[in-house]
Protein backbone atom coordinates (compact mmCIF):
# COMPACT_ATOMS: atom_id res chain seq x y z
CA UNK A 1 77.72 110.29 111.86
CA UNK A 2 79.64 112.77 109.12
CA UNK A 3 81.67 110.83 107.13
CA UNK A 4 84.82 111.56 104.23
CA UNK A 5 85.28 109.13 101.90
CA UNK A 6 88.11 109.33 99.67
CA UNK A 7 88.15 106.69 96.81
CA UNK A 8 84.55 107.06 96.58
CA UNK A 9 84.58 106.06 92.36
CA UNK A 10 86.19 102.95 93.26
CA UNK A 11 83.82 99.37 93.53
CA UNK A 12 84.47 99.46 97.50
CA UNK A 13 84.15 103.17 97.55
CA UNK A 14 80.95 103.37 95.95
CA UNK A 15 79.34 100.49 98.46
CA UNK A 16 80.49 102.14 101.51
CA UNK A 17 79.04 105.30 100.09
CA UNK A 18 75.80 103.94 99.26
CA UNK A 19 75.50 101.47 102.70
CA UNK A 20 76.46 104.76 104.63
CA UNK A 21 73.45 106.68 103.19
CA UNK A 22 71.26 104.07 103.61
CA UNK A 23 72.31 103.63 107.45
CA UNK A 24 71.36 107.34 108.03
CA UNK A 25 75.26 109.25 108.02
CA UNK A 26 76.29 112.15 106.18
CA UNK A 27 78.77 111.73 103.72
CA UNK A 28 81.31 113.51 101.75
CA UNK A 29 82.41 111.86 98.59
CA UNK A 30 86.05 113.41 97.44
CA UNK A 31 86.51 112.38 93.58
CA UNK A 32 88.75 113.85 90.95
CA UNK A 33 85.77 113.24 88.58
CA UNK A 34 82.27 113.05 89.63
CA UNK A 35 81.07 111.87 86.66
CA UNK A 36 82.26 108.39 87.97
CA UNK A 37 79.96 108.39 91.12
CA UNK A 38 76.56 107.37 90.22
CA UNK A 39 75.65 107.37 94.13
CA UNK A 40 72.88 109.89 94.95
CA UNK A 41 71.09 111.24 98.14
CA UNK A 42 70.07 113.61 100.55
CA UNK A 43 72.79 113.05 103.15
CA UNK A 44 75.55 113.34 100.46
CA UNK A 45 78.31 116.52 99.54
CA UNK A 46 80.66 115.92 96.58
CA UNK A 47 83.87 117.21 96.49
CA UNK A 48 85.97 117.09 93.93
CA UNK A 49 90.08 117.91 94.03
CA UNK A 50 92.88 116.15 93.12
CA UNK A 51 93.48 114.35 96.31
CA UNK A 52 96.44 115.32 97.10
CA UNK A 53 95.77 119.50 97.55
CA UNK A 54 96.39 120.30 101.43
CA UNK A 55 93.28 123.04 101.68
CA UNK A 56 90.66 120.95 99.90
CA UNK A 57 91.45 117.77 101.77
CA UNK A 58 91.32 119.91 105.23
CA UNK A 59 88.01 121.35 104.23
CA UNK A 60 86.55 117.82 103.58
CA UNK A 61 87.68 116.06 106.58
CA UNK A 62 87.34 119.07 108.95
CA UNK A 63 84.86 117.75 111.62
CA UNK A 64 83.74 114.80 110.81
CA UNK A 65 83.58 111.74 112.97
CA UNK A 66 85.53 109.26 110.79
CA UNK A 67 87.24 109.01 107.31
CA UNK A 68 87.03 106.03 105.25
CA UNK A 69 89.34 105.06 102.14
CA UNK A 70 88.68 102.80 99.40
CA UNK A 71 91.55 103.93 97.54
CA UNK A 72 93.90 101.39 95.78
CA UNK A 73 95.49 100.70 92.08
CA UNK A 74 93.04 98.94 89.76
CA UNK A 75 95.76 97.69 88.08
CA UNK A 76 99.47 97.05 88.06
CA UNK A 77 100.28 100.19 86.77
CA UNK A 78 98.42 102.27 88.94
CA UNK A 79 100.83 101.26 92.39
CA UNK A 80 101.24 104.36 94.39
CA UNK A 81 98.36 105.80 94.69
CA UNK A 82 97.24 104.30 97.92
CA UNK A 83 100.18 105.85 99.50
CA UNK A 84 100.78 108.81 97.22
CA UNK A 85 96.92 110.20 98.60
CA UNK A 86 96.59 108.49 101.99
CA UNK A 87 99.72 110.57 103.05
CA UNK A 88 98.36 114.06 102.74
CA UNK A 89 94.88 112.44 103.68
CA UNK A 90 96.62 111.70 107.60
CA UNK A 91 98.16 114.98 107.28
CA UNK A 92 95.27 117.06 106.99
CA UNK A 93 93.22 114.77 109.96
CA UNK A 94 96.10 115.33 112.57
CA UNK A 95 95.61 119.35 111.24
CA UNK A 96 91.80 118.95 111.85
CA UNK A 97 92.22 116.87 114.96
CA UNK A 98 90.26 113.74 113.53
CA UNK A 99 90.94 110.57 114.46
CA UNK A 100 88.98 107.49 113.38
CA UNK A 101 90.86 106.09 109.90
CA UNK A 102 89.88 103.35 108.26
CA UNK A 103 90.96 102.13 104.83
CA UNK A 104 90.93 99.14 102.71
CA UNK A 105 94.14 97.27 102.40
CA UNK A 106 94.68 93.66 101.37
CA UNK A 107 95.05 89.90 102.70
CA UNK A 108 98.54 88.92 100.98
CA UNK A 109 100.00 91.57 103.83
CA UNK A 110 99.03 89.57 106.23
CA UNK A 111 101.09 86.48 107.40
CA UNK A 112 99.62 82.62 105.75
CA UNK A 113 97.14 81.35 108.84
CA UNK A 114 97.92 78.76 110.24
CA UNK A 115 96.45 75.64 109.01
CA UNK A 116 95.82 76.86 105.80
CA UNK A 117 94.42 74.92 103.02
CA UNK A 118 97.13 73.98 100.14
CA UNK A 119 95.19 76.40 97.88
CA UNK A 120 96.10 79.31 100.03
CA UNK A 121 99.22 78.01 100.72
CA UNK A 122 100.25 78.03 96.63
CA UNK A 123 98.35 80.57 96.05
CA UNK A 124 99.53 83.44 98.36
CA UNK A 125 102.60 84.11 97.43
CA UNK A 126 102.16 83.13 93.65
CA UNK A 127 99.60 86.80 94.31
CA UNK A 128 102.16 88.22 95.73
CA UNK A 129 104.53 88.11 93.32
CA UNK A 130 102.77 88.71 90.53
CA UNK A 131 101.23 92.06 92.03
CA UNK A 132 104.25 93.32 93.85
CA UNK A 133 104.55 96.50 93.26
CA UNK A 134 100.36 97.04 94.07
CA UNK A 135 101.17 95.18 97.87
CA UNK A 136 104.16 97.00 98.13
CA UNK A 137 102.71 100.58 97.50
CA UNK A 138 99.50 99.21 100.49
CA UNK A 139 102.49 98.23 102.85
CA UNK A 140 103.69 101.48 102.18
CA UNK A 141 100.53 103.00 103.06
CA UNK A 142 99.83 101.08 106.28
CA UNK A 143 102.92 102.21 107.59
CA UNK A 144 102.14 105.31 107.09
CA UNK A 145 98.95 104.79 109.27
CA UNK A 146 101.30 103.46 112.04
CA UNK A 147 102.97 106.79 112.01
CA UNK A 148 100.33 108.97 112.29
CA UNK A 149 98.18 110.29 115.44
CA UNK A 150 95.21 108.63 114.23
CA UNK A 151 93.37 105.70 115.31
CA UNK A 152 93.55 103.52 112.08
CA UNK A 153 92.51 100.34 110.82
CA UNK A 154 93.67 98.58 107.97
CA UNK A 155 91.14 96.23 106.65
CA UNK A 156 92.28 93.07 104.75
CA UNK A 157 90.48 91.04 102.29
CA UNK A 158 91.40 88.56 99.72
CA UNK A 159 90.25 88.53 96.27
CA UNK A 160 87.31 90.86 95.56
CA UNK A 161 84.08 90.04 93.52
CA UNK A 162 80.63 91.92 93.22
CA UNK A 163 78.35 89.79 95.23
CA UNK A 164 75.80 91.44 96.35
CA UNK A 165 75.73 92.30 100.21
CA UNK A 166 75.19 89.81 102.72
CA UNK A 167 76.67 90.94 105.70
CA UNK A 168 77.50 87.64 106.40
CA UNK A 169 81.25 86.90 106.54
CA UNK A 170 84.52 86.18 109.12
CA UNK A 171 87.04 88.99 111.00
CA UNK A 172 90.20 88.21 112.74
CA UNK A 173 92.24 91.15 114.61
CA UNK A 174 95.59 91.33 113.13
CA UNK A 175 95.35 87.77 111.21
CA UNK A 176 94.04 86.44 107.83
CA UNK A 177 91.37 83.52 107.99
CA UNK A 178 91.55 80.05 106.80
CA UNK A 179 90.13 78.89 103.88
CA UNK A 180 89.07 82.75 103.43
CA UNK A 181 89.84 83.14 99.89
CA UNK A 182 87.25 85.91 98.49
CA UNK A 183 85.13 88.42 99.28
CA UNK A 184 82.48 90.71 97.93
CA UNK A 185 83.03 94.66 97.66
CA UNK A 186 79.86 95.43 99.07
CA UNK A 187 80.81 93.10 102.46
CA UNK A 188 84.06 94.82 102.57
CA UNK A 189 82.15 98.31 102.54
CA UNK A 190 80.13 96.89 105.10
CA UNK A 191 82.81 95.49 107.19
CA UNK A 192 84.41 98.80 107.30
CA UNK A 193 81.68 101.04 108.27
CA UNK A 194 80.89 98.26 111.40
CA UNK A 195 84.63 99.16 112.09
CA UNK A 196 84.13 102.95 112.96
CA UNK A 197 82.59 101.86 116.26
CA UNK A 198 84.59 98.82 117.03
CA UNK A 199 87.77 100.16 119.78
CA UNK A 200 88.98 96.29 119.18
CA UNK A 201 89.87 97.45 116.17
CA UNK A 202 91.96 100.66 116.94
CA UNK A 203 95.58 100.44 115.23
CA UNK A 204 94.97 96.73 114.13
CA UNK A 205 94.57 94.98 110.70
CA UNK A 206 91.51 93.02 110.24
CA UNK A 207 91.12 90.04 108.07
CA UNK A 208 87.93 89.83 106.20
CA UNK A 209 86.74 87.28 103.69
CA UNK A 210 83.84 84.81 103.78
């Protein structure tokens, strides 16, 4: 496949760059500074804008067969960005007439599953609160993905770490998982690419953690 990847810098960026070089695709890597990427290969194009430039982002979506976004704040202070560059992003697919979308979101958007172990249970909204403004700006952006033409999926993981890639782990359509408290970047990477080709997962969230 061609992919876009927008976020491409960021820890689940650079996996799902990397994975989707080694699987075979081409890839386009949008960055504001490419200095960041360390990713090389054959099969990949660099762009580099400031994300939120309608021309730029049309050129680097313009036929390909999916875009994928890793984008999201670092850091409390960096809320709005997820929404602030998936917004033109979905604007310049519906101008290009491409539809897969798939971007990472997170699990405290997701409703408490049922069953869930007292950890979760405390921990969840404690999360929440204390990165409101960062859930609030991927809520934002999610329903922005509702509004659009495309056919988007929101994946949802708990808290990240850098274990290396397994490709081992748990999905549920629409739901969080129980007990499903971390997960590394590189499976979330992974988990999003296998979404591309999965229809189940057309306008839905999907929970991912191990």
């Amino acid at each position: 496949m061609e992919l876009t990847v927008f976020g491409a810098t960021g820890g689940i960026g650079q996996e799902i760059v990397r994975q989707a070089l080694a699987q075979g695709h081409g890839v386009t890597a949008v960055v504001r500074d490419p200095a960041r990427l360390p990713v090389t290969g054959a099969g990949l194009r660099v762009v580099t804008t400031g994300l939120t430039d309608p021309e730029p982002l049309r050129t680097a979506v313009a036929g390909r067969n999916a875009v994928l976004s890793g984008l999201g704040a670092r850091r409390r202070g960096d809320a709005g960005i997820a929404t602030r560059v998936t917004r033109p992003v979905l604007r310049a697919m519906e101008a290009e007439g491409v539809r897969r979308f798939v971007a990472v979101s997170a699990a405290p958007l997701g409703p408490v599953p049922e069953g869930e172990t007292l950890f979760g249970r405390i921990m969840t909204p404690v999360v929440s609160g204390l990165l409101r403004p960062v859930y609030d700006d991927l809520r934002e952006m999610e329903d922005e993905m509702r509004r659009s033409a495309t056919d988007w999926t929101a994946v949802r993981p708990p808290k990240l770490n850098d274990r290396p890639l397994t490709g081992v782990y748990r999905t549920a359509l629409g739901a969080n998982l129980r007990g499903g408290h971390s997960i590394g970047r590189a499976d979330v990477a992974h988990a999003m690419l296998a979404a591309i080709g999965d229809t189940s997962t057309v306008k839905q969230a999907l929970g991912v953690a191990y």
